[in-house]
PDB file of N, CA and C in Angstrom:
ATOM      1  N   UNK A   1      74.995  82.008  84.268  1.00  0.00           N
ATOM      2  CA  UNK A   1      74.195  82.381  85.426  1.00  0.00           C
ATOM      3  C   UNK A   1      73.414  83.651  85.094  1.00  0.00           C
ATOM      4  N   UNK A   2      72.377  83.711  85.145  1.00  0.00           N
ATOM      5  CA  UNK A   2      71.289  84.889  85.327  1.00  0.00           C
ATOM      6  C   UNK A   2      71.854  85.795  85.789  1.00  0.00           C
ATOM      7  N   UNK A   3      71.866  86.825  85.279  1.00  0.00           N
ATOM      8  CA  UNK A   3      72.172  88.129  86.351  1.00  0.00           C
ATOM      9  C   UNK A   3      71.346  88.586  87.441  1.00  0.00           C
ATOM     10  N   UNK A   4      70.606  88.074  87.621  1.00  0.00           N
ATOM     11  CA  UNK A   4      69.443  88.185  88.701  1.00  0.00           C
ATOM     12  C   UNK A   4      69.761  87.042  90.079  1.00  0.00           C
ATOM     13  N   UNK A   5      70.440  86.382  89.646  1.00  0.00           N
ATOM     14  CA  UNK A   5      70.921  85.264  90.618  1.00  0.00           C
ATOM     15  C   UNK A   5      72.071  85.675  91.194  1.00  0.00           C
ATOM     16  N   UNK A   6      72.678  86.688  91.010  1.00  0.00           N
ATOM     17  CA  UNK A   6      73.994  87.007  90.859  1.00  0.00           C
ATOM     18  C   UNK A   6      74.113  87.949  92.430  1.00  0.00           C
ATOM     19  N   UNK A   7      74.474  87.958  93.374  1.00  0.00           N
ATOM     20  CA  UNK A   7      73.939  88.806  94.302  1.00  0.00           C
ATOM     21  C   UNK A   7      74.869  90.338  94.701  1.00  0.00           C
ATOM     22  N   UNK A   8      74.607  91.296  95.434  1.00  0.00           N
ATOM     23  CA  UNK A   8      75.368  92.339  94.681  1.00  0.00           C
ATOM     24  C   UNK A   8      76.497  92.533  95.616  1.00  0.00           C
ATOM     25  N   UNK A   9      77.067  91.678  96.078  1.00  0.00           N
ATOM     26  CA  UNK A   9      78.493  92.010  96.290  1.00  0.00           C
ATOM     27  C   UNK A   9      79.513  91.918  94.924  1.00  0.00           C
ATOM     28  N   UNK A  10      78.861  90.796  94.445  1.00  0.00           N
ATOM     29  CA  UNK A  10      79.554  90.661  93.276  1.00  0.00           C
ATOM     30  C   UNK A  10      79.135  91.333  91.805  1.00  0.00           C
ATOM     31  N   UNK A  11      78.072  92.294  92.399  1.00  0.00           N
ATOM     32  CA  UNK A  11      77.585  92.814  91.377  1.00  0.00           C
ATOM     33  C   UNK A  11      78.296  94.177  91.160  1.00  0.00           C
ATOM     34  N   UNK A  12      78.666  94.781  92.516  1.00  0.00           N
ATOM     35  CA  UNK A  12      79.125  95.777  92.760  1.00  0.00           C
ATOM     36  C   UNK A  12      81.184  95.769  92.572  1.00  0.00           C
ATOM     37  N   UNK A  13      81.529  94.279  92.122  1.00  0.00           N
ATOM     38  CA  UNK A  13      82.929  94.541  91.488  1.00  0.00           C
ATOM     39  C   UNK A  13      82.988  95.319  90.156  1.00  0.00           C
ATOM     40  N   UNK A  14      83.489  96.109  90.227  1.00  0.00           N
ATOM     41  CA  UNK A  14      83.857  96.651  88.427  1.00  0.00           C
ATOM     42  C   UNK A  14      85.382  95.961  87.733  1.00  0.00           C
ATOM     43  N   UNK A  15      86.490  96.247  88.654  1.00  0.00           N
ATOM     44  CA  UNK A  15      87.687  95.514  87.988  1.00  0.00           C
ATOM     45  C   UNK A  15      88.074  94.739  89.328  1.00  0.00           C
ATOM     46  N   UNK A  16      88.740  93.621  88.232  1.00  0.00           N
ATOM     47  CA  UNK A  16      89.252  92.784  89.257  1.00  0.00           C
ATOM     48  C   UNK A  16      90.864  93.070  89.783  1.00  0.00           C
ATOM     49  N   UNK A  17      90.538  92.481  91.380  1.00  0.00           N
ATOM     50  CA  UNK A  17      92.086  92.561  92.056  1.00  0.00           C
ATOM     51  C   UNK A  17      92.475  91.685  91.177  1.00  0.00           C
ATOM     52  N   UNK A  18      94.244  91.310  90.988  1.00  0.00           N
ATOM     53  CA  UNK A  18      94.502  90.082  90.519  1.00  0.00           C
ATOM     54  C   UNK A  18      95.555  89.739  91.412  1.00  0.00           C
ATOM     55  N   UNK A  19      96.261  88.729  91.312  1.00  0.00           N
ATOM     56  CA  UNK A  19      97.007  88.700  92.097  1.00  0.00           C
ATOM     57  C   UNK A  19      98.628  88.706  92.171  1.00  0.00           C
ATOM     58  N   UNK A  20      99.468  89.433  92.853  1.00  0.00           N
ATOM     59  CA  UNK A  20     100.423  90.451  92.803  1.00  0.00           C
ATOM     60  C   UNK A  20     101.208  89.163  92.434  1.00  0.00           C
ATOM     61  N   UNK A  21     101.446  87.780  93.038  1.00  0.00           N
ATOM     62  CA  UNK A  21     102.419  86.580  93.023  1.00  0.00           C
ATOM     63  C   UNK A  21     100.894  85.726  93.506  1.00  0.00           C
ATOM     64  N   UNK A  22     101.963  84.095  92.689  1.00  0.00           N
ATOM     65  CA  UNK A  22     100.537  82.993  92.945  1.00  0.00           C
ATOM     66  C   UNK A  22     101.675  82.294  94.213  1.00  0.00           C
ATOM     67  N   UNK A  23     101.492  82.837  95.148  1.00  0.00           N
ATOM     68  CA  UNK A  23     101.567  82.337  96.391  1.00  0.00           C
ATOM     69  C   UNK A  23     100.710  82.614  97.570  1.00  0.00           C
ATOM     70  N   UNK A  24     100.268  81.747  98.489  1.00  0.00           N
ATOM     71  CA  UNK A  24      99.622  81.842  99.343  1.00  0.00           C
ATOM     72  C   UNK A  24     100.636  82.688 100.766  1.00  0.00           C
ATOM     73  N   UNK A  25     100.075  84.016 100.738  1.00  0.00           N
ATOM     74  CA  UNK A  25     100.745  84.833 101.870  1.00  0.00           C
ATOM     75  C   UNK A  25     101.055  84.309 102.942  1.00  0.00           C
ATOM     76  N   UNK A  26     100.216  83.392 103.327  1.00  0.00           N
ATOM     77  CA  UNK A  26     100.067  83.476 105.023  1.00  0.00           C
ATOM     78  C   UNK A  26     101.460  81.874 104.810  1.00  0.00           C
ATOM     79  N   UNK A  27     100.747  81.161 104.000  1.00  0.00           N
ATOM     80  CA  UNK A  27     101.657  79.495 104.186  1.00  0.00           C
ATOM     81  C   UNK A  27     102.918  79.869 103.722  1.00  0.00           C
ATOM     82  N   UNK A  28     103.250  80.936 103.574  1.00  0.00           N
ATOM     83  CA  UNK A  28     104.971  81.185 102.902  1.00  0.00           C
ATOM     84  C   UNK A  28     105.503  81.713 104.519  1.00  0.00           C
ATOM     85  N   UNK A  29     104.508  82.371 105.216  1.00  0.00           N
ATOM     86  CA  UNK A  29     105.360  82.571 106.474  1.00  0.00           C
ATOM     87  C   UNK A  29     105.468  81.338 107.558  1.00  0.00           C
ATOM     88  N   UNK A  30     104.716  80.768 107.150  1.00  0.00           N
ATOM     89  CA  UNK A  30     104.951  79.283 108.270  1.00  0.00           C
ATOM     90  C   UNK A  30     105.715  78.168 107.405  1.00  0.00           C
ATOM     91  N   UNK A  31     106.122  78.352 106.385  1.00  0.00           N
ATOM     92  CA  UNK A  31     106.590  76.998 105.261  1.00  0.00           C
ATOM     93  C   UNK A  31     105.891  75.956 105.100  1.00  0.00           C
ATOM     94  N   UNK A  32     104.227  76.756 104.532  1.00  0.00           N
ATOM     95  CA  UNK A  32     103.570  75.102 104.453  1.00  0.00           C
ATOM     96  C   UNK A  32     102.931  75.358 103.615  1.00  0.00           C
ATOM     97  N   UNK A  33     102.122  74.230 102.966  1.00  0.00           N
ATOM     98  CA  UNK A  33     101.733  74.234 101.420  1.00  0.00           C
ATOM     99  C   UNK A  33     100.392  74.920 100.879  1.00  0.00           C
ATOM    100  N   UNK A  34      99.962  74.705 100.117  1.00  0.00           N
ATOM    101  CA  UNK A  34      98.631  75.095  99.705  1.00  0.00           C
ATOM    102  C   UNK A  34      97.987  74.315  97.839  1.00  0.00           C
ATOM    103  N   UNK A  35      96.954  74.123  98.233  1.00  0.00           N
ATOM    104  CA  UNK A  35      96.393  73.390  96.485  1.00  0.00           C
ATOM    105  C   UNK A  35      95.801  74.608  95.486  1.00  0.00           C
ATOM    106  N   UNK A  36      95.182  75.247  96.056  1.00  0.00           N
ATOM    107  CA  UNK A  36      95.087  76.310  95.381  1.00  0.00           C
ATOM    108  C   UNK A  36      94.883  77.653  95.479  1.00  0.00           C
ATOM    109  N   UNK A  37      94.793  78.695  94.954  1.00  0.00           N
ATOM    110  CA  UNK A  37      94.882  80.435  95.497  1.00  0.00           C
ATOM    111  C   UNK A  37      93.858  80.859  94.813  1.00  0.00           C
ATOM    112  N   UNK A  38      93.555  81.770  96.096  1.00  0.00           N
ATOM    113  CA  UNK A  38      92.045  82.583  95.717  1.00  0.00           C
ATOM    114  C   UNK A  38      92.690  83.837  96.133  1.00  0.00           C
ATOM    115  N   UNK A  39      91.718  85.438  95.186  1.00  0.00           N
ATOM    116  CA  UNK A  39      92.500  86.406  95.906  1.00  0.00           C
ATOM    117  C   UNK A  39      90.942  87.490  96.200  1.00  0.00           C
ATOM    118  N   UNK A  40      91.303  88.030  97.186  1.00  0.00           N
ATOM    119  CA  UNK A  40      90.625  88.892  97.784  1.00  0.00           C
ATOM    120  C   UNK A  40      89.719  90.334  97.039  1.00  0.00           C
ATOM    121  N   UNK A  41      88.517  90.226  96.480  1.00  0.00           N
ATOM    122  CA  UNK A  41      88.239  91.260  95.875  1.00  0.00           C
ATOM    123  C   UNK A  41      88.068  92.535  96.229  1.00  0.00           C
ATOM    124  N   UNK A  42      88.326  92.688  98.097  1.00  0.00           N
ATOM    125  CA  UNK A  42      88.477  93.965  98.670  1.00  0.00           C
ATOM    126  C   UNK A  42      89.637  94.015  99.011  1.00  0.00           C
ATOM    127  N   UNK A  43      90.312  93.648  99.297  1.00  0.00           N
ATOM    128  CA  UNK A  43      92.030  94.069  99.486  1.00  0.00           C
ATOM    129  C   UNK A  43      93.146  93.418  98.704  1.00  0.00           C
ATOM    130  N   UNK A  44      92.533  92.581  98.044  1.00  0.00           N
ATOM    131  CA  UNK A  44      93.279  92.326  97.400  1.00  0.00           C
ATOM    132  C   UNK A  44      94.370  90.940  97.628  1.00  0.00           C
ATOM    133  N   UNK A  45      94.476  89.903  98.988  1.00  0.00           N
ATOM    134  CA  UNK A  45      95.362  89.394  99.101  1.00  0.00           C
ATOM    135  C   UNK A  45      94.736  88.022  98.804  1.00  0.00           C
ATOM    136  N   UNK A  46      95.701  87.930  98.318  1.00  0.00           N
ATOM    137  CA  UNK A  46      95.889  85.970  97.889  1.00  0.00           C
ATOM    138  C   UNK A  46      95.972  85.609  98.909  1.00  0.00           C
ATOM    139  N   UNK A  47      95.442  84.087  99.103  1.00  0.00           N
ATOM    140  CA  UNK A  47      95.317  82.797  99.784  1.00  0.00           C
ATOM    141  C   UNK A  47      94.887  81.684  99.694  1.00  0.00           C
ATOM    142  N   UNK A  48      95.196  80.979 100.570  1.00  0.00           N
ATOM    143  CA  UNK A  48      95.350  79.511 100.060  1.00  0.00           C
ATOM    144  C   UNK A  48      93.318  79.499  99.962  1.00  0.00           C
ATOM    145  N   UNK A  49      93.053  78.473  99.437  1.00  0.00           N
ATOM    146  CA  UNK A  49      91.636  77.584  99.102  1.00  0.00           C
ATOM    147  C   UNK A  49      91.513  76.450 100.323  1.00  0.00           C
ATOM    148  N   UNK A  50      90.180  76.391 100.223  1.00  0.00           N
ATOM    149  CA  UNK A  50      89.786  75.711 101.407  1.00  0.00           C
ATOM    150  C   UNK A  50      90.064  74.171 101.129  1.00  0.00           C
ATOM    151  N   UNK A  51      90.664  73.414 100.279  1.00  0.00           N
ATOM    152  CA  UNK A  51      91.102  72.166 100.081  1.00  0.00           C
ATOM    153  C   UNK A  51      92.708  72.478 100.658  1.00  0.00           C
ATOM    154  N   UNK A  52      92.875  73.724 100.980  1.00  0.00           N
ATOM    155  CA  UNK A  52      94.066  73.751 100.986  1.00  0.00           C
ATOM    156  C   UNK A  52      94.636  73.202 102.972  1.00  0.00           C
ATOM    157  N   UNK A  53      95.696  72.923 103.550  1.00  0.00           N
ATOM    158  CA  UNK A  53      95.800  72.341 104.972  1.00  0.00           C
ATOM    159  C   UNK A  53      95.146  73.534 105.842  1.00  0.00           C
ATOM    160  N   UNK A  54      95.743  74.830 105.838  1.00  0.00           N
ATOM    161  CA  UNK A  54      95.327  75.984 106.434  1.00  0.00           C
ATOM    162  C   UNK A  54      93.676  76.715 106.393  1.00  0.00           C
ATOM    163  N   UNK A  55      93.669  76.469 105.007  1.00  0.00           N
ATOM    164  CA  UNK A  55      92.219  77.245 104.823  1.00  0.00           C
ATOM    165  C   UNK A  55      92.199  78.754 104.598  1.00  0.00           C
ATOM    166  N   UNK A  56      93.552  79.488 104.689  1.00  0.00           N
ATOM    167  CA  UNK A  56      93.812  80.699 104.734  1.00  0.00           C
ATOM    168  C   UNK A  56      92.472  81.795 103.793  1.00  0.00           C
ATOM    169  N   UNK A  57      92.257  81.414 102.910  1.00  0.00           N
ATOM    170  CA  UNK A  57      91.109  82.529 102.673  1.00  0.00           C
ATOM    171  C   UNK A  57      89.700  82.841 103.261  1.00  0.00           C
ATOM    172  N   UNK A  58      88.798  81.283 103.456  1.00  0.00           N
ATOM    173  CA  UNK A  58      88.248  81.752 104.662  1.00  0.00           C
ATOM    174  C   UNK A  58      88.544  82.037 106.010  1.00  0.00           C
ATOM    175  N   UNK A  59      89.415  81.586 106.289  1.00  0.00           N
ATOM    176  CA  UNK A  59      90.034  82.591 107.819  1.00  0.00           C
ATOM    177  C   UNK A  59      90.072  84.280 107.369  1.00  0.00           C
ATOM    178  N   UNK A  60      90.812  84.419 106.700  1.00  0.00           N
ATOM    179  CA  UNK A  60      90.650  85.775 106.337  1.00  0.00           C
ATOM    180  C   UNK A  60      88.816  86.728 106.171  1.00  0.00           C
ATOM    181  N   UNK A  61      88.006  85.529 105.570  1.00  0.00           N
ATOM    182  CA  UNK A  61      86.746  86.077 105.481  1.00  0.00           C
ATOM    183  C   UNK A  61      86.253  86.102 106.720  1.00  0.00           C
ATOM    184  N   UNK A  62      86.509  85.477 107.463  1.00  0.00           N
ATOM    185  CA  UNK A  62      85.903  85.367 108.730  1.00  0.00           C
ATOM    186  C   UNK A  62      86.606  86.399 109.660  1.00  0.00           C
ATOM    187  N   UNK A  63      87.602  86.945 109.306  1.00  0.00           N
ATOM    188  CA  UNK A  63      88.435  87.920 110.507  1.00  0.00           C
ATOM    189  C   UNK A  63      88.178  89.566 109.674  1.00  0.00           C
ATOM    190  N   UNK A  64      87.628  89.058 108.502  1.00  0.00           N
ATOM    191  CA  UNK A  64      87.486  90.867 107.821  1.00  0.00           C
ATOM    192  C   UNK A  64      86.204  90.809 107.156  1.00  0.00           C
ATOM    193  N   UNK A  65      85.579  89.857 107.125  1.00  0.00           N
ATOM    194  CA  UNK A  65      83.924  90.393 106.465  1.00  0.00           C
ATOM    195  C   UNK A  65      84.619  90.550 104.928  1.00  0.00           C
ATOM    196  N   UNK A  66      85.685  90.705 104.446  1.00  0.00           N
ATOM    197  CA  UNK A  66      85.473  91.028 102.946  1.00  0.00           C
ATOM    198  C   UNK A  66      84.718  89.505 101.979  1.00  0.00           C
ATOM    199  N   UNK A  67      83.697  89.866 101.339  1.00  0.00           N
ATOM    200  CA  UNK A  67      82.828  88.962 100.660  1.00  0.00           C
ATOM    201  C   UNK A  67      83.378  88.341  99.270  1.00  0.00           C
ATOM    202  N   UNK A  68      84.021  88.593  99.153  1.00  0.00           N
ATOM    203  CA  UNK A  68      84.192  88.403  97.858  1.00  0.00           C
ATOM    204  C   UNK A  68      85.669  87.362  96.813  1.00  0.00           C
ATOM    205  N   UNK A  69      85.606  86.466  96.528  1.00  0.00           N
ATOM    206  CA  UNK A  69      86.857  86.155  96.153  1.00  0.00           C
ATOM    207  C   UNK A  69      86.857  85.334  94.845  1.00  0.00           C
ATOM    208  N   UNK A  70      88.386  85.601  94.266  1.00  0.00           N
ATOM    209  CA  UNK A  70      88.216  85.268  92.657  1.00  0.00           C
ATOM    210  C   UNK A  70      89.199  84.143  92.782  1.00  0.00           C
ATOM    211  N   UNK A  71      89.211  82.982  91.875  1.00  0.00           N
ATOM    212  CA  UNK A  71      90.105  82.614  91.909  1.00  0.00           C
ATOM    213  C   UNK A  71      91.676  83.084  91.367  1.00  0.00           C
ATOM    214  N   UNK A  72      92.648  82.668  91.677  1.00  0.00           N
ATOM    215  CA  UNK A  72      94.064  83.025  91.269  1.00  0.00           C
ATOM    216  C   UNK A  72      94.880  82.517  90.354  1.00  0.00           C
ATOM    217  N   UNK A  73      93.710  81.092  89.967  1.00  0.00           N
ATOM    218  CA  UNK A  73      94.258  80.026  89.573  1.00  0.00           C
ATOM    219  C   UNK A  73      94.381  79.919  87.881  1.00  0.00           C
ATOM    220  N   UNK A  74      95.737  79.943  87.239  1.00  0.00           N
ATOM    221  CA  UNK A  74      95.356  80.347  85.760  1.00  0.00           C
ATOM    222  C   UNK A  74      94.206  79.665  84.944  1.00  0.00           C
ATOM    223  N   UNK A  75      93.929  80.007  84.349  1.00  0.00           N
ATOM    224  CA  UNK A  75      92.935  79.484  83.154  1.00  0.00           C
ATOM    225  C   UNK A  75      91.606  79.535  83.806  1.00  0.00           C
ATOM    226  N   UNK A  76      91.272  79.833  85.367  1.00  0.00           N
ATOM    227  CA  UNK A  76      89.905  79.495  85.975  1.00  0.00           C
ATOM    228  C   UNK A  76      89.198  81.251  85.974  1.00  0.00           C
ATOM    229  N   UNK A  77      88.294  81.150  85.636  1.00  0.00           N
ATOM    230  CA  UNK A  77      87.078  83.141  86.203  1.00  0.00           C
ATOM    231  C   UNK A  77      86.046  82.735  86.672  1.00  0.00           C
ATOM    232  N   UNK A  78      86.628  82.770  87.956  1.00  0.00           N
ATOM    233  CA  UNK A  78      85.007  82.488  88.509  1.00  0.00           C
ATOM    234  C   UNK A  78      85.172  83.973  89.611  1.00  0.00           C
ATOM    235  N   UNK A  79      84.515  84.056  90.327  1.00  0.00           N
ATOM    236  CA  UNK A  79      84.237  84.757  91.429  1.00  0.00           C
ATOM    237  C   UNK A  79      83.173  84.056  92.444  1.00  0.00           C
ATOM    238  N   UNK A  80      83.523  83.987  94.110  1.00  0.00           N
ATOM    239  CA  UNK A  80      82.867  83.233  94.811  1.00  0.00           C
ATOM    240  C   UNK A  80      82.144  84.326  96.148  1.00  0.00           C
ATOM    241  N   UNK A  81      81.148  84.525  96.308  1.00  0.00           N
ATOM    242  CA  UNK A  81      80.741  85.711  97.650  1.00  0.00           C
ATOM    243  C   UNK A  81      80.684  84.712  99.118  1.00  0.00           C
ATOM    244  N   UNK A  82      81.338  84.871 100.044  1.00  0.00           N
ATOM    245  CA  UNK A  82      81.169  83.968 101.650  1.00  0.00           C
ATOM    246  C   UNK A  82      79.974  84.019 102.162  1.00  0.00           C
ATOM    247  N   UNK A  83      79.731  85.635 101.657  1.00  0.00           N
ATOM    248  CA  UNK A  83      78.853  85.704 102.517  1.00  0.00           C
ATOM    249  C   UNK A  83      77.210  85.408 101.823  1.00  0.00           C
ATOM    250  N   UNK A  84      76.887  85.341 100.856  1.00  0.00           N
ATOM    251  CA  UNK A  84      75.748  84.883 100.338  1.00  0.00           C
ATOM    252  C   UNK A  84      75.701  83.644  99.583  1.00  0.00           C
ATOM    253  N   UNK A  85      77.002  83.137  99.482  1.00  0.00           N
ATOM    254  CA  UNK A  85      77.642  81.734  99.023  1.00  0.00           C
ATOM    255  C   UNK A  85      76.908  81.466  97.721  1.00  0.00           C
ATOM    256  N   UNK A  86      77.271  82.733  96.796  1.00  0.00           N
ATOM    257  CA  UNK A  86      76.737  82.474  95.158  1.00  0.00           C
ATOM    258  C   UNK A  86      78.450  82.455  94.372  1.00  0.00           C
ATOM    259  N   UNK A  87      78.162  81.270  93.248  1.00  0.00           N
ATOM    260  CA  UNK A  87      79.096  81.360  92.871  1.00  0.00           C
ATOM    261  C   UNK A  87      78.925  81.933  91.444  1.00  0.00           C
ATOM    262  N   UNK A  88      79.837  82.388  90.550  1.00  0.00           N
ATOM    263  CA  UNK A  88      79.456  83.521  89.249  1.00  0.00           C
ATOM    264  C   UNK A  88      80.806  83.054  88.426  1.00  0.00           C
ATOM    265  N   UNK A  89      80.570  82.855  87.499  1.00  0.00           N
ATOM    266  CA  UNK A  89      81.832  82.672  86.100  1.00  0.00           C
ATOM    267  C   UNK A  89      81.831  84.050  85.565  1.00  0.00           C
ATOM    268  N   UNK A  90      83.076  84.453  85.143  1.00  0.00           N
ATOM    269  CA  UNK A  90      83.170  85.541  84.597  1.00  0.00           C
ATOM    270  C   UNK A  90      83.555  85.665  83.497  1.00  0.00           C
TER     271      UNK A  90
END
C-alpha cells in the first residue's frame, strides 16, 4: 500500500499494542465464543472480530471512538482504522 493511501490515524502509530492474552475480554465474561481477536491500538484491549457472535471490537469502536485496530491473530500484520475504513499490512 502507498503510503499516501495510508490515512493518519494509522500513520500516527509508532509501536504496536500487542496483546496481553489471545482472548476475547468481553466473551470470557459471558462464556461465549469468538473466531478471531483484534486488539486496540489506543488502549490496548483485545476483542473478538466482527465474524465473531458478539462483534466485541466494533462495539468497543463505537462506544470509544478509538480508530484503530491490529490484528491479534498469530502470523497476520495488518492494521485496520473504523473510522476511515483503510486497511494497511505491516
Amino acid at each position: 500500500m502507498e503510503n499516501d493511501q495510508i490515512c493518519e490515524h494509522i500513520k500516527d502509530i509508532k509501536a504496536l499494542k500487542l496483546p496481553k492474552e489471545l482472548i476475547c475480554e468481553e466473551c470470557i465474561k459471558t462464556n461465549s465464543t469468538w473466531v478471531h481477536l483484534r486488539t486496540c491500538q489506543t488502549c490496548g484491549m483485545t476483542l473478538c472480530c466482527d465474524d465473531s457472535p458478539n462483534t466485541h471490537m466494533t462495539k468497543h469502536y463505537h462506544a470509544t471512538q478509538h480508530p484503530v485496530v491490529s490484528s491479534a491473530m498469530p502470523g497476520e500484520r495488518w492494521l485496520w482504522c473504523y473510522k476511515d475504513e483503510v486497511f494497511a499490512d505491516y
